[in-house]
PDB file of N, CA and C in Angstrom:
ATOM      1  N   UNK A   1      -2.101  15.644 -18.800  1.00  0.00           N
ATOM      2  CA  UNK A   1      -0.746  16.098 -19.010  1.00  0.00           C
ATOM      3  C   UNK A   1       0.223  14.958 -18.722  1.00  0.00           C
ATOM      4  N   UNK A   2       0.910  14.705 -19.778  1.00  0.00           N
ATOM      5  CA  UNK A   2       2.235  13.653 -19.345  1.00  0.00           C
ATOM      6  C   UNK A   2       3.097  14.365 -18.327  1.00  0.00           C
ATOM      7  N   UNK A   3       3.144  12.780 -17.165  1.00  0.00           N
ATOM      8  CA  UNK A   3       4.418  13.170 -16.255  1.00  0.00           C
ATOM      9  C   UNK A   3       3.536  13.935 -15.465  1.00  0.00           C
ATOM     10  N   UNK A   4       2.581  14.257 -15.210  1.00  0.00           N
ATOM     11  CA  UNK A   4       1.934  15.227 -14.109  1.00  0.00           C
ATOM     12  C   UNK A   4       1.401  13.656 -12.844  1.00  0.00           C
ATOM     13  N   UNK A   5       1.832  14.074 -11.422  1.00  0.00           N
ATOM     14  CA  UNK A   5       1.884  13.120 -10.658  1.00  0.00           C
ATOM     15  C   UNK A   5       0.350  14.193 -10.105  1.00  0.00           C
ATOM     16  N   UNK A   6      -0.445  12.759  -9.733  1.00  0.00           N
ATOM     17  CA  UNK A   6      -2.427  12.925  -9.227  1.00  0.00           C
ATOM     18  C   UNK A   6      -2.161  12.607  -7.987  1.00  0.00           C
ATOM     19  N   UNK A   7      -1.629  11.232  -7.787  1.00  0.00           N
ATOM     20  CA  UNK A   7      -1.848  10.705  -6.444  1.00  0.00           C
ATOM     21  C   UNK A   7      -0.523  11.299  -5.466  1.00  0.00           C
ATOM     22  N   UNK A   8      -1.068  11.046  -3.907  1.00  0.00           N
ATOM     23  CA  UNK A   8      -0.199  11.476  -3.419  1.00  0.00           C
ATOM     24  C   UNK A   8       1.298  10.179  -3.162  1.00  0.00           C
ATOM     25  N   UNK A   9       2.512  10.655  -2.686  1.00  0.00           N
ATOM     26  CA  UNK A   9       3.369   9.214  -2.721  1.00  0.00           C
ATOM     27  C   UNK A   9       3.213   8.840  -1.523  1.00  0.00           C
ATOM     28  N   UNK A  10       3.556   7.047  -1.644  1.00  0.00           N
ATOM     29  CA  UNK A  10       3.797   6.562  -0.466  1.00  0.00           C
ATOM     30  C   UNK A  10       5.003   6.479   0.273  1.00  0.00           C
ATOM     31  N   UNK A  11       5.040   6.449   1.562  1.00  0.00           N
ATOM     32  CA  UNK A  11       6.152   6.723   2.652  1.00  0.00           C
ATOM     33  C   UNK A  11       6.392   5.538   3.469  1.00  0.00           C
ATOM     34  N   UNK A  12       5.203   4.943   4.005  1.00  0.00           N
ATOM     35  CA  UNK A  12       5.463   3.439   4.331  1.00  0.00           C
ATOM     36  C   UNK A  12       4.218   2.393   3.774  1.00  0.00           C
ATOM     37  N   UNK A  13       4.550   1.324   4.416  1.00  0.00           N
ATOM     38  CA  UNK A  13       4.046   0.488   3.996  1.00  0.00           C
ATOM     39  C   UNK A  13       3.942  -0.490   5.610  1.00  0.00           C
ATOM     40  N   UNK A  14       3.176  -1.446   6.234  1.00  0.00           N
ATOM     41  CA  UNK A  14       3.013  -2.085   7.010  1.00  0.00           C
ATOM     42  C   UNK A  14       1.990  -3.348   7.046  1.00  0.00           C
ATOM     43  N   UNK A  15       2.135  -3.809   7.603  1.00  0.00           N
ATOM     44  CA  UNK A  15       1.219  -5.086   7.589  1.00  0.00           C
ATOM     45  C   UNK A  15       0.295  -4.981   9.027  1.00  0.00           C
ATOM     46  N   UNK A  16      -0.333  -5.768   8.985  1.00  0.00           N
ATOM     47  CA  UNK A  16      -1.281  -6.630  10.040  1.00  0.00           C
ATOM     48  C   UNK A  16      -1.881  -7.764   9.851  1.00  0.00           C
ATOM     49  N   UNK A  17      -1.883  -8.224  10.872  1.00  0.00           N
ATOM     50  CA  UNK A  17      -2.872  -9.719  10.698  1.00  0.00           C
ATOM     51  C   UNK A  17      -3.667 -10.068   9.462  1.00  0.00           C
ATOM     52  N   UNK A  18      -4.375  -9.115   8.961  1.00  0.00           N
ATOM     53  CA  UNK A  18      -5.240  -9.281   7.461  1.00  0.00           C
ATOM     54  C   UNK A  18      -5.243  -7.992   6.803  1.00  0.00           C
ATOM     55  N   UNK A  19      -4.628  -6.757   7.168  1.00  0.00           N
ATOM     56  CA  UNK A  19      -4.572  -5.701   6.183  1.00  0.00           C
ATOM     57  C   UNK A  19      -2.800  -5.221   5.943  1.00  0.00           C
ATOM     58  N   UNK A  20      -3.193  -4.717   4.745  1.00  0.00           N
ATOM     59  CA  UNK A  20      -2.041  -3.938   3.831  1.00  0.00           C
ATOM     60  C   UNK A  20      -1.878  -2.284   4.468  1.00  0.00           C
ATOM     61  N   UNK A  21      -1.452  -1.772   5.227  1.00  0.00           N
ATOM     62  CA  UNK A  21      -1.392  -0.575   5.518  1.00  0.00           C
ATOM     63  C   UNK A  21      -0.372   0.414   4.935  1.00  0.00           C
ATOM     64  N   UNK A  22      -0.997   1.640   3.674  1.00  0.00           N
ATOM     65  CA  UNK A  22      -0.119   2.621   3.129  1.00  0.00           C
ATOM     66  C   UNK A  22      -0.485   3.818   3.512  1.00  0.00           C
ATOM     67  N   UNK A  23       0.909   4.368   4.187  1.00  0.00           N
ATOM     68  CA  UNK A  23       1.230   5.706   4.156  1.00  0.00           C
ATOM     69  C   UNK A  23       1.515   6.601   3.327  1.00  0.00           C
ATOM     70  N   UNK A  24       0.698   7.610   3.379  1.00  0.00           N
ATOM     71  CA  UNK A  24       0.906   8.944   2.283  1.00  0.00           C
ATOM     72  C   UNK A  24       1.497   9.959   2.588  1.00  0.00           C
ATOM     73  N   UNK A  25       2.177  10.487   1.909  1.00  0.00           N
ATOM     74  CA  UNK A  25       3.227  12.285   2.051  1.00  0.00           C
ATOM     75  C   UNK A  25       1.862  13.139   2.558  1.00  0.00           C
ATOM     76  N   UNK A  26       0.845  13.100   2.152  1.00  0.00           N
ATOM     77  CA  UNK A  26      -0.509  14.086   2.809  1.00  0.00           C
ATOM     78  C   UNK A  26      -0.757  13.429   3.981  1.00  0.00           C
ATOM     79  N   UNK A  27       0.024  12.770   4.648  1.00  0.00           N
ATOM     80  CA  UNK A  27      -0.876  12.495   5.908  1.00  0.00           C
ATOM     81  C   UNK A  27      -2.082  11.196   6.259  1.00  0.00           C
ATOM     82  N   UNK A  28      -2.062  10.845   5.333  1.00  0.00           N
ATOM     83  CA  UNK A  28      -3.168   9.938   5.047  1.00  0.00           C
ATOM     84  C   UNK A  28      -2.904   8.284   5.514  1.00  0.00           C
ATOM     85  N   UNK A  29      -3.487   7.714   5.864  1.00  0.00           N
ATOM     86  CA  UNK A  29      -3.161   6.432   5.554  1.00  0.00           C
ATOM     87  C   UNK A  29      -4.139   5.154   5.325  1.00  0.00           C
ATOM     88  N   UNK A  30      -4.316   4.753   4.059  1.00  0.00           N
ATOM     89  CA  UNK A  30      -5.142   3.739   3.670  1.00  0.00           C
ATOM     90  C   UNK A  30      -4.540   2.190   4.285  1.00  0.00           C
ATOM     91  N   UNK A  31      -5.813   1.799   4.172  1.00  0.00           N
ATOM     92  CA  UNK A  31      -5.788  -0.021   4.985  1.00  0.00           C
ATOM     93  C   UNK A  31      -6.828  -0.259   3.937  1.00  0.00           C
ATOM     94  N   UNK A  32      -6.515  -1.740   3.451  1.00  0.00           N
ATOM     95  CA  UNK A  32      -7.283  -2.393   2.764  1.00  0.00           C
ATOM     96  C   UNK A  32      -6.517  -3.849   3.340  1.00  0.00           C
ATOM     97  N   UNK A  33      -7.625  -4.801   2.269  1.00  0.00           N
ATOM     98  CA  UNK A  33      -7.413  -6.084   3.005  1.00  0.00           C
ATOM     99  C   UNK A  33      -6.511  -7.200   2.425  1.00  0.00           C
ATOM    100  N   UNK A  34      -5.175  -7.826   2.639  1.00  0.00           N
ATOM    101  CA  UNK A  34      -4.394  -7.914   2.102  1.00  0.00           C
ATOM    102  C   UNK A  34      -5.393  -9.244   0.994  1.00  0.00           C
ATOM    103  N   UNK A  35      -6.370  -9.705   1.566  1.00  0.00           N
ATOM    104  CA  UNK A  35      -7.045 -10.713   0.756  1.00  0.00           C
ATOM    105  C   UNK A  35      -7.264 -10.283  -0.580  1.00  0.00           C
ATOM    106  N   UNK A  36      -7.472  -8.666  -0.972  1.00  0.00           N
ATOM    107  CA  UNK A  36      -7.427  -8.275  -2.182  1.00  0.00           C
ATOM    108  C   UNK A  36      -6.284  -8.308  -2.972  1.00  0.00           C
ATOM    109  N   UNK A  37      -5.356  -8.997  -2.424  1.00  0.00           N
ATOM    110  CA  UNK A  37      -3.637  -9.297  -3.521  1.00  0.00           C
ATOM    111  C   UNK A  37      -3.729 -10.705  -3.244  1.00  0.00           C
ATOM    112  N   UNK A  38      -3.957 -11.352  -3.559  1.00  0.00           N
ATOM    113  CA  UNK A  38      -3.613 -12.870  -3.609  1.00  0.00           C
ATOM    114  C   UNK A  38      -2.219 -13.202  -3.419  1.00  0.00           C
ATOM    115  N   UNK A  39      -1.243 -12.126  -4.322  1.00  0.00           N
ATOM    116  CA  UNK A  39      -0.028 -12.617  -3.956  1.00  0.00           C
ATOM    117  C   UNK A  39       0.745 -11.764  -2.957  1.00  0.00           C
ATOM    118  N   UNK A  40       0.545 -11.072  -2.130  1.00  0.00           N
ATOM    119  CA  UNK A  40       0.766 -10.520  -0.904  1.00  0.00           C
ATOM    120  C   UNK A  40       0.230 -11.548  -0.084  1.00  0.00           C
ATOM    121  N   UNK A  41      -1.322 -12.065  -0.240  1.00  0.00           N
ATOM    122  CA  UNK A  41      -1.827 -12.987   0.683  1.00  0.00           C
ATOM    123  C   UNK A  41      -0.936 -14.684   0.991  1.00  0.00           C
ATOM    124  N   UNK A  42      -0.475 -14.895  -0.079  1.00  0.00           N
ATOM    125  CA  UNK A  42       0.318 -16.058  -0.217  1.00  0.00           C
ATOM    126  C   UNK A  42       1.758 -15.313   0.111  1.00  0.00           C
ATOM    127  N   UNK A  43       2.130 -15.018   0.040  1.00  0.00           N
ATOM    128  CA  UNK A  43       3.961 -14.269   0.372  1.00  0.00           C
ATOM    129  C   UNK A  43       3.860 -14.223   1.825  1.00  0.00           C
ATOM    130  N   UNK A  44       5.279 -15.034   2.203  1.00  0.00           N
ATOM    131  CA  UNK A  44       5.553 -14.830   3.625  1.00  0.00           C
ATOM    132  C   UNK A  44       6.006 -13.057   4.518  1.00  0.00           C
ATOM    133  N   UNK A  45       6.188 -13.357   5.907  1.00  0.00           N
ATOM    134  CA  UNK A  45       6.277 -12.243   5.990  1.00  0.00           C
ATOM    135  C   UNK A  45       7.372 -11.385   5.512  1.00  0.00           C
ATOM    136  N   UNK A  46       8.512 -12.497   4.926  1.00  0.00           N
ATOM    137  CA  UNK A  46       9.606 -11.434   4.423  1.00  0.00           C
ATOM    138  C   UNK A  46       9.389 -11.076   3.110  1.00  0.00           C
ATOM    139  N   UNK A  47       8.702 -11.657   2.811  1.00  0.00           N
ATOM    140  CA  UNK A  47       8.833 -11.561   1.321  1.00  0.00           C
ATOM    141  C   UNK A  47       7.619 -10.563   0.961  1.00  0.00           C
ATOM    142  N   UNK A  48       6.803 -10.363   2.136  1.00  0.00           N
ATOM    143  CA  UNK A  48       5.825  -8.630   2.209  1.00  0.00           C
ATOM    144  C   UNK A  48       6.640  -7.700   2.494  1.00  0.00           C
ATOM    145  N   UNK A  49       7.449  -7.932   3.000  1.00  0.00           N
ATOM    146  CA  UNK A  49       8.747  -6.794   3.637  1.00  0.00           C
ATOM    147  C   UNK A  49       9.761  -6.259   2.696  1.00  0.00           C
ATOM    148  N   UNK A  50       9.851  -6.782   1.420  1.00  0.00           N
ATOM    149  CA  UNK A  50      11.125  -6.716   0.780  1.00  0.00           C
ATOM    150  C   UNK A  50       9.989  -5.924  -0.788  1.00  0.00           C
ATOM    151  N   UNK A  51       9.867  -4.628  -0.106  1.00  0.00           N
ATOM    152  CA  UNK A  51       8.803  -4.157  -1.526  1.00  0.00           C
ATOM    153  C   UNK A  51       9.925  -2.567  -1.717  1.00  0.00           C
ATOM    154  N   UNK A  52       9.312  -1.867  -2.410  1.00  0.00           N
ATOM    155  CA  UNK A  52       9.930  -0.362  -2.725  1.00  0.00           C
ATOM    156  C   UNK A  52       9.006   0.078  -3.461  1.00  0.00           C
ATOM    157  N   UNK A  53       8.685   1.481  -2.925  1.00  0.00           N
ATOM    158  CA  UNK A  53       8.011   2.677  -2.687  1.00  0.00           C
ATOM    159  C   UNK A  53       8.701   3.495  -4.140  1.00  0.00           C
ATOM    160  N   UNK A  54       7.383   4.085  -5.340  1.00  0.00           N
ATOM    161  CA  UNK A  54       7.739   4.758  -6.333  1.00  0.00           C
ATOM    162  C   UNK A  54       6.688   5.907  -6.203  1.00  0.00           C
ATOM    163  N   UNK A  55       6.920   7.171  -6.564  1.00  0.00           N
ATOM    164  CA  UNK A  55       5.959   7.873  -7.401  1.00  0.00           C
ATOM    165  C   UNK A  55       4.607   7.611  -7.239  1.00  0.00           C
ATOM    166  N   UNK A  56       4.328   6.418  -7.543  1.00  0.00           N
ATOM    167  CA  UNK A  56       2.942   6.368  -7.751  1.00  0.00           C
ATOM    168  C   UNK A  56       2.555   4.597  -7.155  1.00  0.00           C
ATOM    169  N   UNK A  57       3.070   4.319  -6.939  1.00  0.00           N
ATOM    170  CA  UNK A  57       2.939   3.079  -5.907  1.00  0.00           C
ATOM    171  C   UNK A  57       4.018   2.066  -5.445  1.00  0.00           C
ATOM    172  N   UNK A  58       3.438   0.666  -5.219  1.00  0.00           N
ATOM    173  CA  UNK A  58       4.760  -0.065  -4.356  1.00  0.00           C
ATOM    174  C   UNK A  58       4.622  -1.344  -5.054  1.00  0.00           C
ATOM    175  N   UNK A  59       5.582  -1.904  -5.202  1.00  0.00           N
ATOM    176  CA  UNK A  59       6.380  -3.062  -5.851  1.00  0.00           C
ATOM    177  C   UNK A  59       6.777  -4.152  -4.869  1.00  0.00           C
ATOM    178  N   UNK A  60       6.458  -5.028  -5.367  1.00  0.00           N
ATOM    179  CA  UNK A  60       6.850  -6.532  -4.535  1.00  0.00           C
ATOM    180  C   UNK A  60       7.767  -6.998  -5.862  1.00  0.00           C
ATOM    181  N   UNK A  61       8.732  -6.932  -6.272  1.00  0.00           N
ATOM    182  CA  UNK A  61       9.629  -7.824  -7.424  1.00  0.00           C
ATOM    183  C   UNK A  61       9.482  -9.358  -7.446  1.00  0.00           C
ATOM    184  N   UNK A  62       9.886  -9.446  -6.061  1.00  0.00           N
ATOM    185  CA  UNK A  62       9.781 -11.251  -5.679  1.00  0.00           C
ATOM    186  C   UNK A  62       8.051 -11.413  -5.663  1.00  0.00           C
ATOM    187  N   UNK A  63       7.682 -11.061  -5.299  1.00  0.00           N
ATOM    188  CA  UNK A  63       6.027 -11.603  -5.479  1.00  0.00           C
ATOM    189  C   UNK A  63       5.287 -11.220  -7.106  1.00  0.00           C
ATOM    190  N   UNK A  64       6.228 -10.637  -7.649  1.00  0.00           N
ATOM    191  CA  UNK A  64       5.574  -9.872  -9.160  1.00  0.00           C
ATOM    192  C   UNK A  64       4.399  -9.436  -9.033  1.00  0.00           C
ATOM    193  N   UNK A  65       4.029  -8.036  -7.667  1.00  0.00           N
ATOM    194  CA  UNK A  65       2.940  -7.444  -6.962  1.00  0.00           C
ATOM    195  C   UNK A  65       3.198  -5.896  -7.534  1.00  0.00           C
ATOM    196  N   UNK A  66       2.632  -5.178  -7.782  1.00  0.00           N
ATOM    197  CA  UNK A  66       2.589  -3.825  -8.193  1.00  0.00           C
ATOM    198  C   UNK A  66       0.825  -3.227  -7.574  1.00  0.00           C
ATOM    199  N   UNK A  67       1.149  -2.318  -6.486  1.00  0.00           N
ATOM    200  CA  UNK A  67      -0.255  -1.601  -6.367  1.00  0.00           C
ATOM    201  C   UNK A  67      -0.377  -0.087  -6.465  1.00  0.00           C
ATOM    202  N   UNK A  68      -0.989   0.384  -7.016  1.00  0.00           N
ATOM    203  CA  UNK A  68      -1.040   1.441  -7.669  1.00  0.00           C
ATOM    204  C   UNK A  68      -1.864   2.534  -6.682  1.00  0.00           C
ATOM    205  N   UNK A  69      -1.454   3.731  -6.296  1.00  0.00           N
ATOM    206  CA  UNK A  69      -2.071   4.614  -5.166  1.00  0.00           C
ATOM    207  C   UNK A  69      -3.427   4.857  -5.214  1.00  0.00           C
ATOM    208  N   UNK A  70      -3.376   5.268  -7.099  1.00  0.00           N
ATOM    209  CA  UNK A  70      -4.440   5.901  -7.879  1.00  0.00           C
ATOM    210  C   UNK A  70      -5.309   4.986  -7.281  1.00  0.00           C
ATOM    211  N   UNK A  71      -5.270   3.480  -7.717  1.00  0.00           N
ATOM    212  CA  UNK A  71      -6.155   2.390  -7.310  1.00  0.00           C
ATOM    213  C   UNK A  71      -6.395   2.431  -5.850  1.00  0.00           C
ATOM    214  N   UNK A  72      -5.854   2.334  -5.213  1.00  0.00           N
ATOM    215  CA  UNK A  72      -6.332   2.222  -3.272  1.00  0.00           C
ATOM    216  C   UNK A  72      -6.969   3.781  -3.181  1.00  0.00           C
ATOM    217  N   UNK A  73      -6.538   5.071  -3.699  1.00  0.00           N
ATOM    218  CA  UNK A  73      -7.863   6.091  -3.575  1.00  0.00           C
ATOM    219  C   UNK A  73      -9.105   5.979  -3.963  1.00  0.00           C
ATOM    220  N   UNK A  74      -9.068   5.424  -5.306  1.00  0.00           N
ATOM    221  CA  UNK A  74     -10.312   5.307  -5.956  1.00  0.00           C
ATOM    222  C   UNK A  74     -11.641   5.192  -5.408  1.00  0.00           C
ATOM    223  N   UNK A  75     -11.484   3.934  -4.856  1.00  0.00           N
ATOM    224  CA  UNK A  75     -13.164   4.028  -4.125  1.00  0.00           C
ATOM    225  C   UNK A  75     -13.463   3.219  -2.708  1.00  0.00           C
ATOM    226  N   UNK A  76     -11.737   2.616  -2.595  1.00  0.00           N
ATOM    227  CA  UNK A  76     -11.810   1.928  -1.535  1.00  0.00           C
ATOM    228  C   UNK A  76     -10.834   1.926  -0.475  1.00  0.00           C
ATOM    229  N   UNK A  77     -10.988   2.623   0.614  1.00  0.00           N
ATOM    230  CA  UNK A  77      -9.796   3.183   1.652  1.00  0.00           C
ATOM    231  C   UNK A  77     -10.898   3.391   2.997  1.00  0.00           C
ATOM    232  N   UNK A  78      -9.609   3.535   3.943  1.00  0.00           N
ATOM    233  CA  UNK A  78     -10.288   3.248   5.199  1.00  0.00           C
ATOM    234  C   UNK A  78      -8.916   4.686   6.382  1.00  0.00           C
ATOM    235  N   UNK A  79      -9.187   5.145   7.005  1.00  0.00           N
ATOM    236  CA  UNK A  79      -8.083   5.610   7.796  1.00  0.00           C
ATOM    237  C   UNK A  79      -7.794   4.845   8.682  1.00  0.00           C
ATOM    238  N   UNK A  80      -6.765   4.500   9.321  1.00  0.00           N
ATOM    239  CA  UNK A  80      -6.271   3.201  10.533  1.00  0.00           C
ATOM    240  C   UNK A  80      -6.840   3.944  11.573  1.00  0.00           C
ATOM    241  N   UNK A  81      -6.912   3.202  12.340  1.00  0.00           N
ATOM    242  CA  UNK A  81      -7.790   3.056  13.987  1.00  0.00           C
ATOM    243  C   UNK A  81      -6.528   4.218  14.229  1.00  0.00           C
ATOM    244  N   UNK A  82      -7.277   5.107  15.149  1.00  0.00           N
ATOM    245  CA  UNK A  82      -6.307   5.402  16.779  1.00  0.00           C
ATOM    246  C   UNK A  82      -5.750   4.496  17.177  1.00  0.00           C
ATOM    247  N   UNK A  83      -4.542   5.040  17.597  1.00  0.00           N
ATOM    248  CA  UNK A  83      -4.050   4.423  18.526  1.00  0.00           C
ATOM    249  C   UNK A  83      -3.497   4.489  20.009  1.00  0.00           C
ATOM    250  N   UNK A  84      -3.771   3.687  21.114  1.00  0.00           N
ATOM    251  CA  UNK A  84      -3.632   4.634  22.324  1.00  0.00           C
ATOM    252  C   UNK A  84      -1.963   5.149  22.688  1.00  0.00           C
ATOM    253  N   UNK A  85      -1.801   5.990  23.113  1.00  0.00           N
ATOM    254  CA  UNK A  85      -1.045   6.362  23.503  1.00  0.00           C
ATOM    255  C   UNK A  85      -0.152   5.743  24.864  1.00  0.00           C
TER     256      UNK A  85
END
C-alpha cells in the first residue's frame, strides 16, 4: 500500500565511541557500528550531531548520509546495554 508507514519512527539518535545508537517510538533501541557508514565514520562529532529524524529514518545533509529504519531492523540490531542506575 502507498504511504503505509512498516517501520517504527525514530526519536533519538546518539553516538558512542564506535556505535550509532537509534531510538524508536516502540521502545526499542538499535546500536550498530558506526564503521558500517563510512561517512558518519569520517564526520566529526558535530557534524554526527547536526542530522534530522523523518518517518522512516535519519539524514546527515552535510555528510550526504541517509539511514533507513527498515534497513537497521532487517537483520542487524542489537538492544543497548543496561544501564546502572
Amino acid at each position: 500500500m502507498a504511504g503505509t508507514h512498516i517501520s517504527p519512527e525514530p526519536t533519538d539518535v546518539r553516538f558512542d565511541e564506535d556505535s550509532i545508537w537509534v531510538s524508536l517510538e516502540d521502545g526499542r533501541t538499535i546500536g550498530v557500528p558506526i564503521a558500517w557508514f563510512p561517512r558518519l565514520l569520517k564526520g566529526t562529532q558535530a557534524e554526527r550531531q547536526d542530522f534530522f529524524l523523518s518517518p522512516g529514518g535519519i539524514h546527515w545533509e552535510g555528510l550526504d548520509e541517509d539511514i533507513a529504519i527498515a534497513t537497521l531492523l532487517a537483520d542487524r540490531w542489537e538492544t543497548a546495554p543496561a544501564r546502572a542506575a
